[in-house]
N, C-alpha and C. Protein backbone atom coordinates (compact mmCIF):
# COMPACT_ATOMS: atom_id res chain seq x y z
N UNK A 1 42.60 14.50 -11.41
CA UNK A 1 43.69 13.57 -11.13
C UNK A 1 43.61 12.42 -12.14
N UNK A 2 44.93 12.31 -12.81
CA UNK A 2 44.63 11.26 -13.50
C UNK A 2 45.20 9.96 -12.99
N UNK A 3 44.74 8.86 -13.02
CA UNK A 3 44.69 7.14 -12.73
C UNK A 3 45.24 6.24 -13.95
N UNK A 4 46.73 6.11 -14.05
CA UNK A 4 46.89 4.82 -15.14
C UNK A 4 47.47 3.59 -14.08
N UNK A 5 46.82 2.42 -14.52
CA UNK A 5 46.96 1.48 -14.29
C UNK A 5 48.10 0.61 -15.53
N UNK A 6 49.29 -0.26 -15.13
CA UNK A 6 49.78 -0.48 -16.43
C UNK A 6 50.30 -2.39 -15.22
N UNK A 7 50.42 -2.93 -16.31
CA UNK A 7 50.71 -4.44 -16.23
C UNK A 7 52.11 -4.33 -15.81
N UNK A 8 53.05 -5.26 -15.06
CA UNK A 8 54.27 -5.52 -14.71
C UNK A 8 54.04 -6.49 -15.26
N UNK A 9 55.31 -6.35 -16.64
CA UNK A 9 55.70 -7.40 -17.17
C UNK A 9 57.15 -8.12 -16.81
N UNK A 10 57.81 -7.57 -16.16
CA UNK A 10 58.86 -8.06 -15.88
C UNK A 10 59.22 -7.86 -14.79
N UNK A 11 59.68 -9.05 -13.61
CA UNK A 11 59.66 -8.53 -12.11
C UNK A 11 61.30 -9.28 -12.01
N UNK A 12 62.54 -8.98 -11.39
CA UNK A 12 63.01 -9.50 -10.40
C UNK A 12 63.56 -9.53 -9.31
N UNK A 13 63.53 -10.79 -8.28
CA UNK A 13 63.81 -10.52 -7.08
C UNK A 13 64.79 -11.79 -6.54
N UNK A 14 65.55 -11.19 -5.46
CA UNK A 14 66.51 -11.92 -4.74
C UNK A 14 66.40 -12.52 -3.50
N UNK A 15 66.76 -13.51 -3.14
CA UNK A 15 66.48 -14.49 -1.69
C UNK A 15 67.82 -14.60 -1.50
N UNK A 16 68.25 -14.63 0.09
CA UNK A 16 69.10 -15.35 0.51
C UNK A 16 69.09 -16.11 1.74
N UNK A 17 69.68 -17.28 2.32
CA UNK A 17 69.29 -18.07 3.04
C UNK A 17 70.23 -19.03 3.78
N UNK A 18 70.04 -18.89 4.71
CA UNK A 18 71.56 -20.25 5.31
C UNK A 18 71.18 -21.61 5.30
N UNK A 19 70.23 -22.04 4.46
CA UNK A 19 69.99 -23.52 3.83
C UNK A 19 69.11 -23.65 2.37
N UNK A 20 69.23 -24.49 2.20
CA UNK A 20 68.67 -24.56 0.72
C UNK A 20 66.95 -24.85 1.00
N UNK A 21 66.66 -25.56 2.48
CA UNK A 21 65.41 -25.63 2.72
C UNK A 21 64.80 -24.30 2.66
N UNK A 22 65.63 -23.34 3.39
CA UNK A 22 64.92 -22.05 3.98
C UNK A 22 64.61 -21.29 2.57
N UNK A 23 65.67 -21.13 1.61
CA UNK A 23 65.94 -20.79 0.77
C UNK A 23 64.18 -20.93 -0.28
N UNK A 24 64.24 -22.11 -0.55
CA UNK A 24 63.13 -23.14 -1.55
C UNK A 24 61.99 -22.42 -0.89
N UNK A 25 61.91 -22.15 0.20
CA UNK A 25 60.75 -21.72 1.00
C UNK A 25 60.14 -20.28 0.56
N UNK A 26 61.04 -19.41 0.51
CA UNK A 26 60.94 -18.51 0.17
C UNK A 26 60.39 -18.25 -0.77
N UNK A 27 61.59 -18.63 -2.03
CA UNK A 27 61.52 -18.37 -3.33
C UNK A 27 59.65 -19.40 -3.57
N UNK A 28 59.15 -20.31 -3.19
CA UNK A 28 57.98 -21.03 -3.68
C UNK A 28 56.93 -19.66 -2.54
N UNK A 29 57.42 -19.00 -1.36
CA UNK A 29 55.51 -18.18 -1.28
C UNK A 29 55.81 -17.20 -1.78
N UNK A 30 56.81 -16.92 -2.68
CA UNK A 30 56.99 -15.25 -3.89
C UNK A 30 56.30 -16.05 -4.61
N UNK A 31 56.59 -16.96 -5.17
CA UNK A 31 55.80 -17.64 -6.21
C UNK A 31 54.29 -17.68 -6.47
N UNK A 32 53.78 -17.67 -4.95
CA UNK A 32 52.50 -17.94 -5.16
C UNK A 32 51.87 -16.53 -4.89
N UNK A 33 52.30 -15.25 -4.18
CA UNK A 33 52.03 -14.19 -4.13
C UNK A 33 52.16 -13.50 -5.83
N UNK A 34 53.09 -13.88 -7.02
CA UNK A 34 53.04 -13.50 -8.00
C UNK A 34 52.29 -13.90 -8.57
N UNK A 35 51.58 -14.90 -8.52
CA UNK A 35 50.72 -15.81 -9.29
C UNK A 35 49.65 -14.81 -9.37
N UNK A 36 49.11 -14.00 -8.12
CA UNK A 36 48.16 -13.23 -8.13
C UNK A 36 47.94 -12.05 -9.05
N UNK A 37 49.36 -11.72 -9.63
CA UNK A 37 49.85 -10.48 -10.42
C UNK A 37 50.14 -11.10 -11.69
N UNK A 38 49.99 -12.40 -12.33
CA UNK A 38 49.74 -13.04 -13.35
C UNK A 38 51.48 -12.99 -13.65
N UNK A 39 52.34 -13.35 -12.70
CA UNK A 39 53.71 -13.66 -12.97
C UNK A 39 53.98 -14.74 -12.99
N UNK A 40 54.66 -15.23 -13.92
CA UNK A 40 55.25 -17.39 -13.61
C UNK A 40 57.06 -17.00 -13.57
N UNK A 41 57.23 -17.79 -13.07
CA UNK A 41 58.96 -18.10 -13.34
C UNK A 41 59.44 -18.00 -14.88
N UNK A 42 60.48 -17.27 -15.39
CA UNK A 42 60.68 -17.63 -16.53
C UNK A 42 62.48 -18.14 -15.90
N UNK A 43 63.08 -17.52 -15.30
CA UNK A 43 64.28 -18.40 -14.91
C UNK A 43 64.96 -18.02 -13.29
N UNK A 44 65.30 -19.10 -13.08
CA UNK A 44 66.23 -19.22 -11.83
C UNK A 44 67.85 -19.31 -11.94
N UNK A 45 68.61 -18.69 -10.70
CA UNK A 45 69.76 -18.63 -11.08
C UNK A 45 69.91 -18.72 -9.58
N UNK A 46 71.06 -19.45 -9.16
CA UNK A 46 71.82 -19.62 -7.95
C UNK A 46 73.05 -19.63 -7.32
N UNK A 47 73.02 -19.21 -6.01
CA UNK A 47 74.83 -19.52 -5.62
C UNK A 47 75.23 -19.82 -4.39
N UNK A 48 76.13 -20.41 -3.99
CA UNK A 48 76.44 -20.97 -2.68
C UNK A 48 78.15 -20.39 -1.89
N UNK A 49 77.70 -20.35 -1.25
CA UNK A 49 79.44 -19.65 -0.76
C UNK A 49 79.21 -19.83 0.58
N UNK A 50 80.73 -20.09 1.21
CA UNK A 50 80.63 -19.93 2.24
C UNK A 50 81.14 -18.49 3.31
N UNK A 51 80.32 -18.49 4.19
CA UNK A 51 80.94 -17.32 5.01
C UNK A 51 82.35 -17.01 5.99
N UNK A 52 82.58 -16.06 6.34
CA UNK A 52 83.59 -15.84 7.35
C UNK A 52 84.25 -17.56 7.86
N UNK A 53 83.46 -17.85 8.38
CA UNK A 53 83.31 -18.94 9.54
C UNK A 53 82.78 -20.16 8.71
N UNK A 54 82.46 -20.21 8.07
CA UNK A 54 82.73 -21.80 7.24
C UNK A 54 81.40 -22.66 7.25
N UNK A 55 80.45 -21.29 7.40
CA UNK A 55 79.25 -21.86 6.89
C UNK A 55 78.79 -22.01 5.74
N UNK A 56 78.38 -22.36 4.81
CA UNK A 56 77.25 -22.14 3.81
C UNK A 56 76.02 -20.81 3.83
N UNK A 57 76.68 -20.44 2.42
CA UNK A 57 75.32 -18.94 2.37
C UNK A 57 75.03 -19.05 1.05
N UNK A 58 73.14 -19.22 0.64
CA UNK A 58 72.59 -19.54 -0.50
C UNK A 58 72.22 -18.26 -0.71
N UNK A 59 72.14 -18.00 -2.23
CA UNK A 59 71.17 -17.25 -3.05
C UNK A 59 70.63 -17.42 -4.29
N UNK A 60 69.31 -16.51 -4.21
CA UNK A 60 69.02 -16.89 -5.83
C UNK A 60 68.21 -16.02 -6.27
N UNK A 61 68.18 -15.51 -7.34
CA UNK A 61 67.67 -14.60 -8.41
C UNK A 61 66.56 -15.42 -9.02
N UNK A 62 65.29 -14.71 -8.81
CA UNK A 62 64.10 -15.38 -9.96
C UNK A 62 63.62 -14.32 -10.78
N UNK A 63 63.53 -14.70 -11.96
CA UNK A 63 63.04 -13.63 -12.72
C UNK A 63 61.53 -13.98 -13.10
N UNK A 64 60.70 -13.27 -13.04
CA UNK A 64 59.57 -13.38 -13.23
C UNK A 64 59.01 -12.27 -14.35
N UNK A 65 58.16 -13.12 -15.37
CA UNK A 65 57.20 -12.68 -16.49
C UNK A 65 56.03 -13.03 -16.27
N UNK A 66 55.99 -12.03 -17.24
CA UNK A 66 53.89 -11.99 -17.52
C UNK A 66 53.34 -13.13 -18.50
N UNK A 67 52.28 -13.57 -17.69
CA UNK A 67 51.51 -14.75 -18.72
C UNK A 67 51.31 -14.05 -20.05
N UNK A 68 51.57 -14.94 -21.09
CA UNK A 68 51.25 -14.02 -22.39
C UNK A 68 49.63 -15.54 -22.44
């Protein structure tokens, strides 16, 4: 059986959230769970809309790279 192990250099992932608190929350313990996999933020991207009913609905895209 063969075993390769290979680096993720490029990760991204999506949050969504019905406040910007809940939201921040999220996106910062991905943050620190990537840290373990030697990922940092290289960019954030966001959006706000509201729903049916006239709430507010957040999202956001983080893209995450490898420490060089």
């Amino acid at each position: 059986m063969d075993f390769q192990i290979d680096m993720i250099e490029d990760k991204v992932e999506f949050f969504e959230a019905s406040d910007l608190k809940t939201l921040e929350k999220k996106i910062n313990e991905q943050i620190e769970v990537n840290k373990a996999i030697l990922l940092s933020v290289h960019s954030v991207s966001h959006q706000m809309q509201f729903d049916e009913n006239g709430r507010p609905y957040y999202s956001a895209v983080v893209h995450f790279k490898a420490k060089k």
